[in-house]
Protein backbone atom coordinates (compact mmCIF):
# COMPACT_ATOMS: atom_id res chain seq x y z
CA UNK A 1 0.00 0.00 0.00
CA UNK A 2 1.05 3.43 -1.38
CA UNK A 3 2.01 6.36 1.52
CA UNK A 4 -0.74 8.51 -0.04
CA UNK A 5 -3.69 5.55 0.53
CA UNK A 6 -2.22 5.67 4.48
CA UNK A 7 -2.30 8.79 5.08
CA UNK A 8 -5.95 9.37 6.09
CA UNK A 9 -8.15 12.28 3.67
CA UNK A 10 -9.53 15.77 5.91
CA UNK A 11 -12.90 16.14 5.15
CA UNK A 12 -13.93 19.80 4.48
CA UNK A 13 -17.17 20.32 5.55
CA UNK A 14 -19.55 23.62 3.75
CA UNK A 15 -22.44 24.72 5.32
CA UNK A 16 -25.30 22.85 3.38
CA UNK A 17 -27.22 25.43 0.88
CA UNK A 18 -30.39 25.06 3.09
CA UNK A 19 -28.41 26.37 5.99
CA UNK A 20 -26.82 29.40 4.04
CA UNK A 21 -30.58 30.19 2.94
CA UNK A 22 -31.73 30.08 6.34
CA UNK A 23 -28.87 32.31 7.75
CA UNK A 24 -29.27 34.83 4.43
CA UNK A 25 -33.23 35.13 5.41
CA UNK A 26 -32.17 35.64 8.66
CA UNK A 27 -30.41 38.61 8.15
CA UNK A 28 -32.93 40.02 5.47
CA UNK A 29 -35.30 39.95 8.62
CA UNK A 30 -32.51 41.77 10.70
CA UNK A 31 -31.94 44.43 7.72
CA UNK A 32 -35.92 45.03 7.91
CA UNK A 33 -36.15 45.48 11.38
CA UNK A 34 -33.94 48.21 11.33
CA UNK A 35 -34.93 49.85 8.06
CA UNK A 36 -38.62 50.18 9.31
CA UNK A 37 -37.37 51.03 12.84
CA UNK A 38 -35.68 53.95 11.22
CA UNK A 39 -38.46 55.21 8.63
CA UNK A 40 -40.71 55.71 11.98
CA UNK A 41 -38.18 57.97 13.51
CA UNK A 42 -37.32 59.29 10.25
CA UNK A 43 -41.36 60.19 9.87
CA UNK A 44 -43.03 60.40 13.29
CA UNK A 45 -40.56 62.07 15.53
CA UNK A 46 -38.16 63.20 12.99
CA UNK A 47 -39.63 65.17 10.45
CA UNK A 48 -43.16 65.75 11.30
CA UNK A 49 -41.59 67.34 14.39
CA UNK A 50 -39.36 69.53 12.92
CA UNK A 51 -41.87 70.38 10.33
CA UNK A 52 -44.20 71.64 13.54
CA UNK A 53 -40.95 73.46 15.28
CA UNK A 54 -40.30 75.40 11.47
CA UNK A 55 -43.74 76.36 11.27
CA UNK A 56 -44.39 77.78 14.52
CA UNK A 57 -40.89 79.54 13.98
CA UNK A 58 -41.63 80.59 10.80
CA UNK A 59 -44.85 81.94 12.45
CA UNK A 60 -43.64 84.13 14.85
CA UNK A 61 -40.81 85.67 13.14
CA UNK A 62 -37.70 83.06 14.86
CA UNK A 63 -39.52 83.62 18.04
CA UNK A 64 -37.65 80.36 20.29
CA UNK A 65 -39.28 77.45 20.40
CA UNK A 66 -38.55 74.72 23.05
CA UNK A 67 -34.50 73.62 22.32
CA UNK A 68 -35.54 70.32 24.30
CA UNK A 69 -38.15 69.70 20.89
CA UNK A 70 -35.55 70.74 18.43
CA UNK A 71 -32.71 68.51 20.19
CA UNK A 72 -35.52 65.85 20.23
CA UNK A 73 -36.08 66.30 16.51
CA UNK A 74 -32.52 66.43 15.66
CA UNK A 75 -31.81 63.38 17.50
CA UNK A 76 -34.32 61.52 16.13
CA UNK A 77 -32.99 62.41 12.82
CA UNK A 78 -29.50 61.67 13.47
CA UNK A 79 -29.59 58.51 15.76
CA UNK A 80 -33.09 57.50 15.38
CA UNK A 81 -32.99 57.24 11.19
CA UNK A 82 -29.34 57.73 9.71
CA UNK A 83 -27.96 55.85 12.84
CA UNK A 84 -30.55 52.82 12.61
CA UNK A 85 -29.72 53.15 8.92
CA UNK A 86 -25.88 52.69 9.16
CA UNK A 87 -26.56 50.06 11.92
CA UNK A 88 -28.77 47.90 9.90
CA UNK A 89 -27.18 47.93 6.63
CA UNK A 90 -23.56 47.55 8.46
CA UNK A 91 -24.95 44.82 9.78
CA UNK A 92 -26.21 43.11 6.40
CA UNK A 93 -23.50 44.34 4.38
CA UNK A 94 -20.10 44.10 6.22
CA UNK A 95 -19.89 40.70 6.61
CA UNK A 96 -20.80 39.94 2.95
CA UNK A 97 -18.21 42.15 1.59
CA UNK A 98 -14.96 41.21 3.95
CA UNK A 99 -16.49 37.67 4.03
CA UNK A 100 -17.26 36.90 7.22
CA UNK A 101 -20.77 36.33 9.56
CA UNK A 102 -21.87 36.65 13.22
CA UNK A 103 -25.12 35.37 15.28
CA UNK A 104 -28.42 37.46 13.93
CA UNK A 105 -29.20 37.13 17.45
CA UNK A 106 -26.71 39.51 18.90
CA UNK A 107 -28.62 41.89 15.65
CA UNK A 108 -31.47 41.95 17.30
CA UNK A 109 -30.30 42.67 20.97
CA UNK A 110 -28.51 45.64 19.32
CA UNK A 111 -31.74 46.54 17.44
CA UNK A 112 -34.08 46.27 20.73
CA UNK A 113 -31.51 48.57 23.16
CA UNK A 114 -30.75 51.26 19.90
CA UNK A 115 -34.77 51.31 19.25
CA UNK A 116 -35.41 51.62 23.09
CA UNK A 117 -32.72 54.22 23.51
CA UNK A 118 -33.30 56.56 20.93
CA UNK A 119 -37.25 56.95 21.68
CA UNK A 120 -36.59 57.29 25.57
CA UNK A 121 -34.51 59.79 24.60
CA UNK A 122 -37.08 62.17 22.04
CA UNK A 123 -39.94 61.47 24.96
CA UNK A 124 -37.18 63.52 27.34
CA UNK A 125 -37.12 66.12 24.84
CA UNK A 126 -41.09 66.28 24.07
CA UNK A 127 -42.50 65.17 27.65
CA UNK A 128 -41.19 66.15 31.22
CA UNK A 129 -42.22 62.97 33.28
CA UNK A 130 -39.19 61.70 34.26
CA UNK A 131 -36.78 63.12 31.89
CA UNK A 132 -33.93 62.90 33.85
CA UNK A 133 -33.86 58.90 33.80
CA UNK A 134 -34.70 58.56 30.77
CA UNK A 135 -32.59 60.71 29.21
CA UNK A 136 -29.32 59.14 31.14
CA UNK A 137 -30.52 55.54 30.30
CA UNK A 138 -31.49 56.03 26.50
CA UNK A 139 -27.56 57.45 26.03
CA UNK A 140 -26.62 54.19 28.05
CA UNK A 141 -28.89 52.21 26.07
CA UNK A 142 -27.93 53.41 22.75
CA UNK A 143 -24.20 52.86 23.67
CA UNK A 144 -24.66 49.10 24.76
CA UNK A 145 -26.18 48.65 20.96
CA UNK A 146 -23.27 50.34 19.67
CA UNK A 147 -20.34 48.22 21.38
CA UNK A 148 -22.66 44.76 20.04
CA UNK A 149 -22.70 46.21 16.52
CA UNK A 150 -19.18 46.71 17.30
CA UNK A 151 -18.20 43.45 18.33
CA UNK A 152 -20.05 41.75 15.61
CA UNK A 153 -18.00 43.21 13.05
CA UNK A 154 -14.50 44.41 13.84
CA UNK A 155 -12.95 40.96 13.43
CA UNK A 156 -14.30 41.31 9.92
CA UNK A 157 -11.07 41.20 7.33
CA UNK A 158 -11.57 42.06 3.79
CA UNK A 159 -10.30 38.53 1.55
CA UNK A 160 -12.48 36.09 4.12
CA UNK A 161 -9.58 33.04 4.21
CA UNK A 162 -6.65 33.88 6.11
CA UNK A 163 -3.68 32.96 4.24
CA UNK A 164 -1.35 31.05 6.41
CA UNK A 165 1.55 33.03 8.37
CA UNK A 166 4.61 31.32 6.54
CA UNK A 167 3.11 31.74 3.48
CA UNK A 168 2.01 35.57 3.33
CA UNK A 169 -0.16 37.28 0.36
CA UNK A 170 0.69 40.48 -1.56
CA UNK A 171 -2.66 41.02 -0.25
CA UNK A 172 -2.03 41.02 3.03
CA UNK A 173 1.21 43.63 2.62
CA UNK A 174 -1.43 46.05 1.81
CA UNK A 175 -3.21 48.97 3.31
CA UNK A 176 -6.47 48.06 4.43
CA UNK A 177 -9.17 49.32 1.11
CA UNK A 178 -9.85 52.91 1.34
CA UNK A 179 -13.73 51.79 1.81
CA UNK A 180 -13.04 50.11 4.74
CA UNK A 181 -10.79 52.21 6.22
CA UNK A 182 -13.45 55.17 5.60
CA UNK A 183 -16.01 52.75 6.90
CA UNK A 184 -13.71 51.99 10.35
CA UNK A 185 -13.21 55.96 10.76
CA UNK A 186 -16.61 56.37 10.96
CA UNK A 187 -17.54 53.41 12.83
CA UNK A 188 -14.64 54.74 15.48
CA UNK A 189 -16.70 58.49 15.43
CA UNK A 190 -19.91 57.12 15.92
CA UNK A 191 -18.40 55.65 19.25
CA UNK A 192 -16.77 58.95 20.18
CA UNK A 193 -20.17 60.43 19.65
CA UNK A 194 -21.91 58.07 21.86
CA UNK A 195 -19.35 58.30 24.89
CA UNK A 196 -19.75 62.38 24.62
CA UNK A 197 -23.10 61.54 24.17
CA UNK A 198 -23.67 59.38 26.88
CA UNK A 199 -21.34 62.00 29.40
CA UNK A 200 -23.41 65.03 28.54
CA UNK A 201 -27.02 62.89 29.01
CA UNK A 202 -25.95 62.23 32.62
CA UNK A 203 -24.41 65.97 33.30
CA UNK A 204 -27.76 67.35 32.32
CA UNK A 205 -29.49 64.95 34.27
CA UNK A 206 -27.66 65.81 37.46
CA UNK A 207 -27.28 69.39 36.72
CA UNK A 208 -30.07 70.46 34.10
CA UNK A 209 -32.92 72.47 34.76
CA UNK A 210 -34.37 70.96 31.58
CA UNK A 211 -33.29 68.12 28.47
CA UNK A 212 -30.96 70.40 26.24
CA UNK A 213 -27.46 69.97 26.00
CA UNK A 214 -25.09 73.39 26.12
CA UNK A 215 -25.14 74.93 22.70
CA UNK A 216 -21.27 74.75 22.69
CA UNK A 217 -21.55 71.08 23.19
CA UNK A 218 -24.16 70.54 21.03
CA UNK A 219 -22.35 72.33 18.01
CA UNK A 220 -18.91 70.26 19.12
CA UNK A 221 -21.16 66.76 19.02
CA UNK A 222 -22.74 67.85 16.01
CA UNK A 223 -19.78 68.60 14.08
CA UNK A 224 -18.28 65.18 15.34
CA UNK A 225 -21.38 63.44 14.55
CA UNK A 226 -21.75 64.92 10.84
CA UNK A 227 -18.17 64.80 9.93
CA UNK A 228 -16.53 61.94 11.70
CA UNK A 229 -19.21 59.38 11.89
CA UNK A 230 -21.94 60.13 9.32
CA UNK A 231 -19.87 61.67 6.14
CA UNK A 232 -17.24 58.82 6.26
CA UNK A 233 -19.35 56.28 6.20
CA UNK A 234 -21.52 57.52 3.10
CA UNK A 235 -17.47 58.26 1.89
CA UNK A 236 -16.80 54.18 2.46
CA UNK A 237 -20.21 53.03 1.27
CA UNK A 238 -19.47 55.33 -2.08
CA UNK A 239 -16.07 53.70 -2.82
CA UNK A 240 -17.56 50.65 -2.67
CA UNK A 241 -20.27 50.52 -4.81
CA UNK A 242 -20.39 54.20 -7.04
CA UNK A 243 -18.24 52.05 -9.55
CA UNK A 244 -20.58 49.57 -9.68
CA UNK A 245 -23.83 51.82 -10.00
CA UNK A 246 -22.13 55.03 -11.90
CA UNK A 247 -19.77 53.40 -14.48
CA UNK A 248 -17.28 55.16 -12.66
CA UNK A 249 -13.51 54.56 -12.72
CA UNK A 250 -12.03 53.26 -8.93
CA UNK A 251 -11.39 55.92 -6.73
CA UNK A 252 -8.70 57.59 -5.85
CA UNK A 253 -7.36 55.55 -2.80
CA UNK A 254 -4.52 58.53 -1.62
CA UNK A 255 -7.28 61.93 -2.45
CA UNK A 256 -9.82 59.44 -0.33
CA UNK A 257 -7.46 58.66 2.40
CA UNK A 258 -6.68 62.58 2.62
CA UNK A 259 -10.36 63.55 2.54
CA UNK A 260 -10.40 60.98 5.68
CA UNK A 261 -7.73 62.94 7.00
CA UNK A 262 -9.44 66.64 6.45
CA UNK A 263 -12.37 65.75 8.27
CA UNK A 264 -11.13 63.88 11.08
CA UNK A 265 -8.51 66.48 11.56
CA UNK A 266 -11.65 69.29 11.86
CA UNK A 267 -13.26 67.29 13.61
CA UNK A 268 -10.65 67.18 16.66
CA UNK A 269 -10.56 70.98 15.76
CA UNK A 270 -14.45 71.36 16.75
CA UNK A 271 -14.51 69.43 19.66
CA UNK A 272 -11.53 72.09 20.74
CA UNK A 273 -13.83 74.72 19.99
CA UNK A 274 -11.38 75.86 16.94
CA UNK A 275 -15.03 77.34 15.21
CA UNK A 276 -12.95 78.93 12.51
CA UNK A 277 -10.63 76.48 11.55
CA UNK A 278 -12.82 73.53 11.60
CA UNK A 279 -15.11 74.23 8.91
CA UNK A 280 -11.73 74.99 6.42
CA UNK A 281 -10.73 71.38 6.90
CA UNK A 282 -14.21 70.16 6.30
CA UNK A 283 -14.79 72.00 2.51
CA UNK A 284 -11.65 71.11 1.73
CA UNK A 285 -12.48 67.02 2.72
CA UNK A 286 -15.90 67.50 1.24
CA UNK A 287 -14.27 68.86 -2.49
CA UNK A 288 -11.50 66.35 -2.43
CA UNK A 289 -13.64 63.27 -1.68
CA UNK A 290 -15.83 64.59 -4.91
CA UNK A 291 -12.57 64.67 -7.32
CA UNK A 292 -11.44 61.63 -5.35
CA UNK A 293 -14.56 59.58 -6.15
CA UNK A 294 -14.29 60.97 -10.11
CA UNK A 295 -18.40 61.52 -9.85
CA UNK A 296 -18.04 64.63 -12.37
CA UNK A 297 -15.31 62.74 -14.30
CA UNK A 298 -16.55 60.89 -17.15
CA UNK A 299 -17.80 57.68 -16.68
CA UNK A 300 -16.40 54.39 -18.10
CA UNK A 301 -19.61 52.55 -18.63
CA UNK A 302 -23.17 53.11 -18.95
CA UNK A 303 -24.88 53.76 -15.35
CA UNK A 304 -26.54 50.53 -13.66
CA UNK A 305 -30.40 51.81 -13.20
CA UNK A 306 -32.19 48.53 -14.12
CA UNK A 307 -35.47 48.69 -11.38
CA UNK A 308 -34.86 52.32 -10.53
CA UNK A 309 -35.18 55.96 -12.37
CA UNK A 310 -32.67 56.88 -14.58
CA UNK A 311 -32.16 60.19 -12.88
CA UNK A 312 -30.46 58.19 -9.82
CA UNK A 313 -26.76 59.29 -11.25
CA UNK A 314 -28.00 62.52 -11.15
CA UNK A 315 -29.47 62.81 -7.89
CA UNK A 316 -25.63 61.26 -6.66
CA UNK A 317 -24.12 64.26 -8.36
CA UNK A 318 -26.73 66.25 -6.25
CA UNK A 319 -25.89 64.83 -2.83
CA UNK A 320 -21.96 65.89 -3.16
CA UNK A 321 -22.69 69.10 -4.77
CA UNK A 322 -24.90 69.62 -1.48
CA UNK A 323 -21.47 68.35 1.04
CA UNK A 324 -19.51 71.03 -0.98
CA UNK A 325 -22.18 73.84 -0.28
CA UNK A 326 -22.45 72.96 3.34
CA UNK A 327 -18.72 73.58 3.13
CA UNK A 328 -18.96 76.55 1.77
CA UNK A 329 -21.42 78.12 3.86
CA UNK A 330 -19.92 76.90 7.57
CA UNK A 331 -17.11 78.51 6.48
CA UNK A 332 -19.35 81.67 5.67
CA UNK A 333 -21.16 80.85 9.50
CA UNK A 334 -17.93 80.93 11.49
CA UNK A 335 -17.61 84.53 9.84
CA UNK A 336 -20.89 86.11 9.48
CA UNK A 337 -23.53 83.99 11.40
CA UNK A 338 -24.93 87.14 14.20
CA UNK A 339 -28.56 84.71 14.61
CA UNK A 340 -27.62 80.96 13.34
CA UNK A 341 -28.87 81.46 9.96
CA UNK A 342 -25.46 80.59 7.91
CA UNK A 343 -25.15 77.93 10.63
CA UNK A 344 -28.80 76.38 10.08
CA UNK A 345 -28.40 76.87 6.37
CA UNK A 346 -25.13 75.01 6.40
CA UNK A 347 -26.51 72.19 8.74
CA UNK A 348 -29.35 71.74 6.65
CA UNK A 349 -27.41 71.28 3.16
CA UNK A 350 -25.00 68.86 5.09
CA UNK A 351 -28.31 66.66 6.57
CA UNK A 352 -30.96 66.84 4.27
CA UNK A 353 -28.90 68.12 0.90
CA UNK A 354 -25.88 65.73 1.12
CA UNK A 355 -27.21 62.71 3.29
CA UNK A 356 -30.72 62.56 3.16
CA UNK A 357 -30.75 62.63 -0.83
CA UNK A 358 -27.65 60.05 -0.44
CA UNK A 359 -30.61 57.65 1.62
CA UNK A 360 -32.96 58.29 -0.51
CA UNK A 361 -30.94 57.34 -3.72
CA UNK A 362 -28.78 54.75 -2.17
CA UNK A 363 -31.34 53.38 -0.37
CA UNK A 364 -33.64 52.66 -2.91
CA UNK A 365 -31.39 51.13 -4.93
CA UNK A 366 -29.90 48.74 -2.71
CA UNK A 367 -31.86 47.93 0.45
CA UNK A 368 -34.78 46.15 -2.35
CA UNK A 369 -32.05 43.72 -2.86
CA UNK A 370 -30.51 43.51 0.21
CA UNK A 371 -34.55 42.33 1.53
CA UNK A 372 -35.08 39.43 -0.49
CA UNK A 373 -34.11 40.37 -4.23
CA UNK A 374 -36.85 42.61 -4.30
CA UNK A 375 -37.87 45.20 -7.01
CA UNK A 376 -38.54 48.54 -6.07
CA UNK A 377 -41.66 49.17 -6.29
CA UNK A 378 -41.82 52.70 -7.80
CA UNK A 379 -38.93 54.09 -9.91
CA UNK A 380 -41.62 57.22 -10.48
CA UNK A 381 -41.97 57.66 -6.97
CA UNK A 382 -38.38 57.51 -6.18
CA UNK A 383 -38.03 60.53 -8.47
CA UNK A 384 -40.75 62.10 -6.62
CA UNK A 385 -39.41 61.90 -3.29
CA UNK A 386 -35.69 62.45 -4.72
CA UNK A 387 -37.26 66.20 -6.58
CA UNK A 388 -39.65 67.23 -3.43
CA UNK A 389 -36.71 66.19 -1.53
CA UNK A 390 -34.33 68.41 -3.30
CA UNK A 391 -36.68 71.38 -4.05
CA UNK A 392 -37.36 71.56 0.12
CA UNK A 393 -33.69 71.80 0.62
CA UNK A 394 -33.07 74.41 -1.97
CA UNK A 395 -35.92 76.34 -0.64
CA UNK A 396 -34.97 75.94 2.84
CA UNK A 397 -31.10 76.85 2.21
CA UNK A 398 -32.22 79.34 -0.10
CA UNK A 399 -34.14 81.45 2.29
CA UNK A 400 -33.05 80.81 5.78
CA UNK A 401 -29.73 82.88 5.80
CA UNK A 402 -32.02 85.89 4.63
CA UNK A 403 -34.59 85.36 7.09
CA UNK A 404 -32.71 84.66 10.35
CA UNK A 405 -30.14 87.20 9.79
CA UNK A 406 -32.46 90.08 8.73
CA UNK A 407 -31.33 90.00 5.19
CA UNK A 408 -34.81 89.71 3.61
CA UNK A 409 -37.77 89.37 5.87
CA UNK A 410 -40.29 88.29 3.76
CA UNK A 411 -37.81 84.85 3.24
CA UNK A 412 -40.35 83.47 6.39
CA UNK A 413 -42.90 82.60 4.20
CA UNK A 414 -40.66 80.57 2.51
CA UNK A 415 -39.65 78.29 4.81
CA UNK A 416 -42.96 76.29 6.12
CA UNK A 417 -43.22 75.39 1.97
CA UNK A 418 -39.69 74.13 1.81
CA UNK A 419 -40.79 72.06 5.40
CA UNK A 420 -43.75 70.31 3.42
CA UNK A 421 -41.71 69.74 0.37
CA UNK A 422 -39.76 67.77 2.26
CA UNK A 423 -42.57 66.14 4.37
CA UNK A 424 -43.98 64.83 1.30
CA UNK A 425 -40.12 63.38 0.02
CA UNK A 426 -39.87 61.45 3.19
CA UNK A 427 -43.34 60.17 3.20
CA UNK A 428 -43.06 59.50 -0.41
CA UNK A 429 -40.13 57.71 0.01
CA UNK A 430 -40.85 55.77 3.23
CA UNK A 431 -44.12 54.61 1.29
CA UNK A 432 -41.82 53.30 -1.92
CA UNK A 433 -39.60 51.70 0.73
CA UNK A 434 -42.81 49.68 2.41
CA UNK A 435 -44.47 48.93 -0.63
CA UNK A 436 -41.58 47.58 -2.08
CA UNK A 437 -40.90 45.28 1.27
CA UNK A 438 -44.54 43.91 0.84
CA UNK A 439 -43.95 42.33 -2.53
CA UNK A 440 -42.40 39.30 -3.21
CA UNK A 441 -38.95 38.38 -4.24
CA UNK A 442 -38.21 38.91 -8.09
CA UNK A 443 -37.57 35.16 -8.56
CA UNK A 444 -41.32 34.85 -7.52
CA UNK A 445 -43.18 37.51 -8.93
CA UNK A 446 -41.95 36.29 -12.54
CA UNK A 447 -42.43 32.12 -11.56
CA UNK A 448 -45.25 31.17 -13.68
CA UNK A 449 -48.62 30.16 -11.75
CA UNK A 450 -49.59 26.52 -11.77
CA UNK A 451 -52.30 25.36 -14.49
């Protein structure tokens, strides 16, 4: 007998497909829960609430309104839809693309404290029963979800086999993928966020005489939140699939990496309380990441719109003409703002302009797939709530520097219309999202009924 029949075979064992089904339905569920999680706070205490605060402002001239319902509203925006966003489809797509997996269960944990968390924390803004505790234990609460989603994926390597140590790759001499390290900066903010986050909840709680953060802090976590957390990630989730869906050539991996740089840079500058040199860094970031993703280059290949509307390249272009305009004009607030008009105009590019119009676009395009290899189910009204969408933020941008600084009274009556513009984008768009959810996978819509 031979020394190859001795020597006994290893059997490789591969999940059966039935499991890998099972697993890949499981996580659809898991991206759902999350995605409808976040159009409720994206609709309910989100926008409809800062549609009510802009229309009682707008009614009395900028008289105040309650800063506990605007924080509210802004945090619902932030953490309640973009976070539960990020969370959900980092959680459905990281593992796929570095080639890994972890237990749906821990998901759903994470889901259950961020979803607790974030509406403990708008009912301390909105209602006064209690808001001490509860605005202490939604910060802890959204926290704990964080350091789960955080566990699940940072063993996550980008290859999925590890190559054996005496036998290294060329891949592994390399620099981690500019997506992924965009992806990791802002996964590393959004922590950074939550810690401040979670130290200024329970400050106010001991301290407070109501729910509002400091406005100094709350610019400082805003600025982290928007430029080290929330822009990166759209930055990492661009690299990776803009090629794909634009035709586009690869992107520049050393203008990315230095648009990483720029913003995480201004970002330590803000939380300093550097106001003027802050927003410098960010333009600059915001037009290098543009050049650096070649979006106004032209393409290589036809754009991928197959199931969606044809305008979605356009509506791209949009969202990172919108990051260099909010740029532009917090460089013009750290200058000029006397009553948080340049400031508001230059938050509301950066939020609704540059990454609500990236949701809706992105969004629509991939999170059909992502649930089941479904079809969107309205490429007309994705067009409808990408235009209403992008006529409210014109409108608002357009006439709130003139109205809150004085420039041009009559700009007021502008504003409540650019607020139900954009009411009707998001319910638009959260109605395409649902509808689509309800059909059935593509494979069985077009399976032939039996005779």
């Amino acid at each position: 007998m031979s020394t190859v029949e001795t020597v006994p075979k290893l059997r490789v064992l591969h999940p059966p497909a039935a499991l890998l089904q099972a697993r890949e339905r499981r996580a659809q569920r898991l991206l759902l829960g999350f995605v409808i999680s976040g159009l409720f706070f994206m609709l309910l205490p989100g926008t409809f609430l800062g549609v009510w605060n802009l229309i009682s402002i707008s009614g009395h001239k900028g008289a105040a309104v309650s800063p506990a319902w605007i924080q509210a509203h802004g945090h619902a925006q932030i953490f309640g839809w973009i976070g539960t966003f990020i969370l959900g489809i980092g959680f459905y797509s990281i593992p796929k693309m570095t080639g890994s997996s972890f237990a749906v269960a821990r998901g759903w944990t994470a889901w259950a404290l961020w979803s607790s968390g974030v509406l403990l924390r708008w009912l301390a803004g909105v209602c006064p029963w209690h808001w001490r505790l509860h605005l202490s234990v939604s910060a802890a609460l959204e926290l704990a979800a964080f350091v789960i989603f955080f566990h699940s994926v940072r063993r996550h390597r980008p290859g999925g086999r590890k190559q054996p140590a005496s036998t290294p790759s060329k891949e592994q001499d390399k620099r981690l993928p500019v997506w992924l390290l965009s992806v990791m900066t802002g996964t590393v903010g959004f922590l950074v966020g939550l810690l401040i986050n979670l130290g200024a909840a329970v400050y106010v709680s001991l301290y407070g005489a109501q729910p509002v953060f400091p406005a100094a802090l709350e610019w400082r976590l805003l600025a982290l939140l928007a430029y080290a957390f929330i822009v990166p990630t759209v930055w990492g989730f661009s690299a990776r699939w803009l090629p794909v869906f634009l035709g586009l050539r690869e992107p520049s991996d050393l203008l990315l990496r230095g648009s990483i740089g720029f913003v995480v840079a201004g970002s330590a500058f803000a939380l300093a309380g550097f106001a003027h040199v802050a927003p410098w860094l960010f333009a600059i970031g915001a037009v290098q990441s543009a050049v650096a993703l070649r979006l106004f280059a032209r393409p290589e290949r036809p754009a991928k719109t197959t199931g969606i509307h044809v305008s979605f390249p356009w509506f791209v272009r949009t969202a990172y003409a919108w990051l260099v305009i909010a740029g532009a004009l917090a460089i013009c607030a750290a200058y000029l703002d006397r009553m948080n008009g340049w400031t508001g105009a230059s938050r509301h590019a950066l939020t609704v302009g540059f990454i609500a119009t990236m949701v809706f676009a992105i969004g629509q395009r991939v999170l059909p797939a992502f649930a089941g290899m479904r079809v969107l189910y309205s490429p007309r009204l994705m067009l409808c709530s990408l235009a209403l969408l992008t006529a409210g933020c014109a409108l608002r941008v357009g006439s709130e520097v003139p109205a809150y600084e004085g420039y041009w009274p009559p700009a007021w009556h502008i504003l409540p219309v650019s607020a139900i513009c954009e009411l009707a984008a998001v319910t638009v768009f959260a109605a395409n999202l649902l509808l689509t959810f309800r059909q059935p996978p593509a494979h069985e819509m077009n399976r032939p009924s039996a005779a």
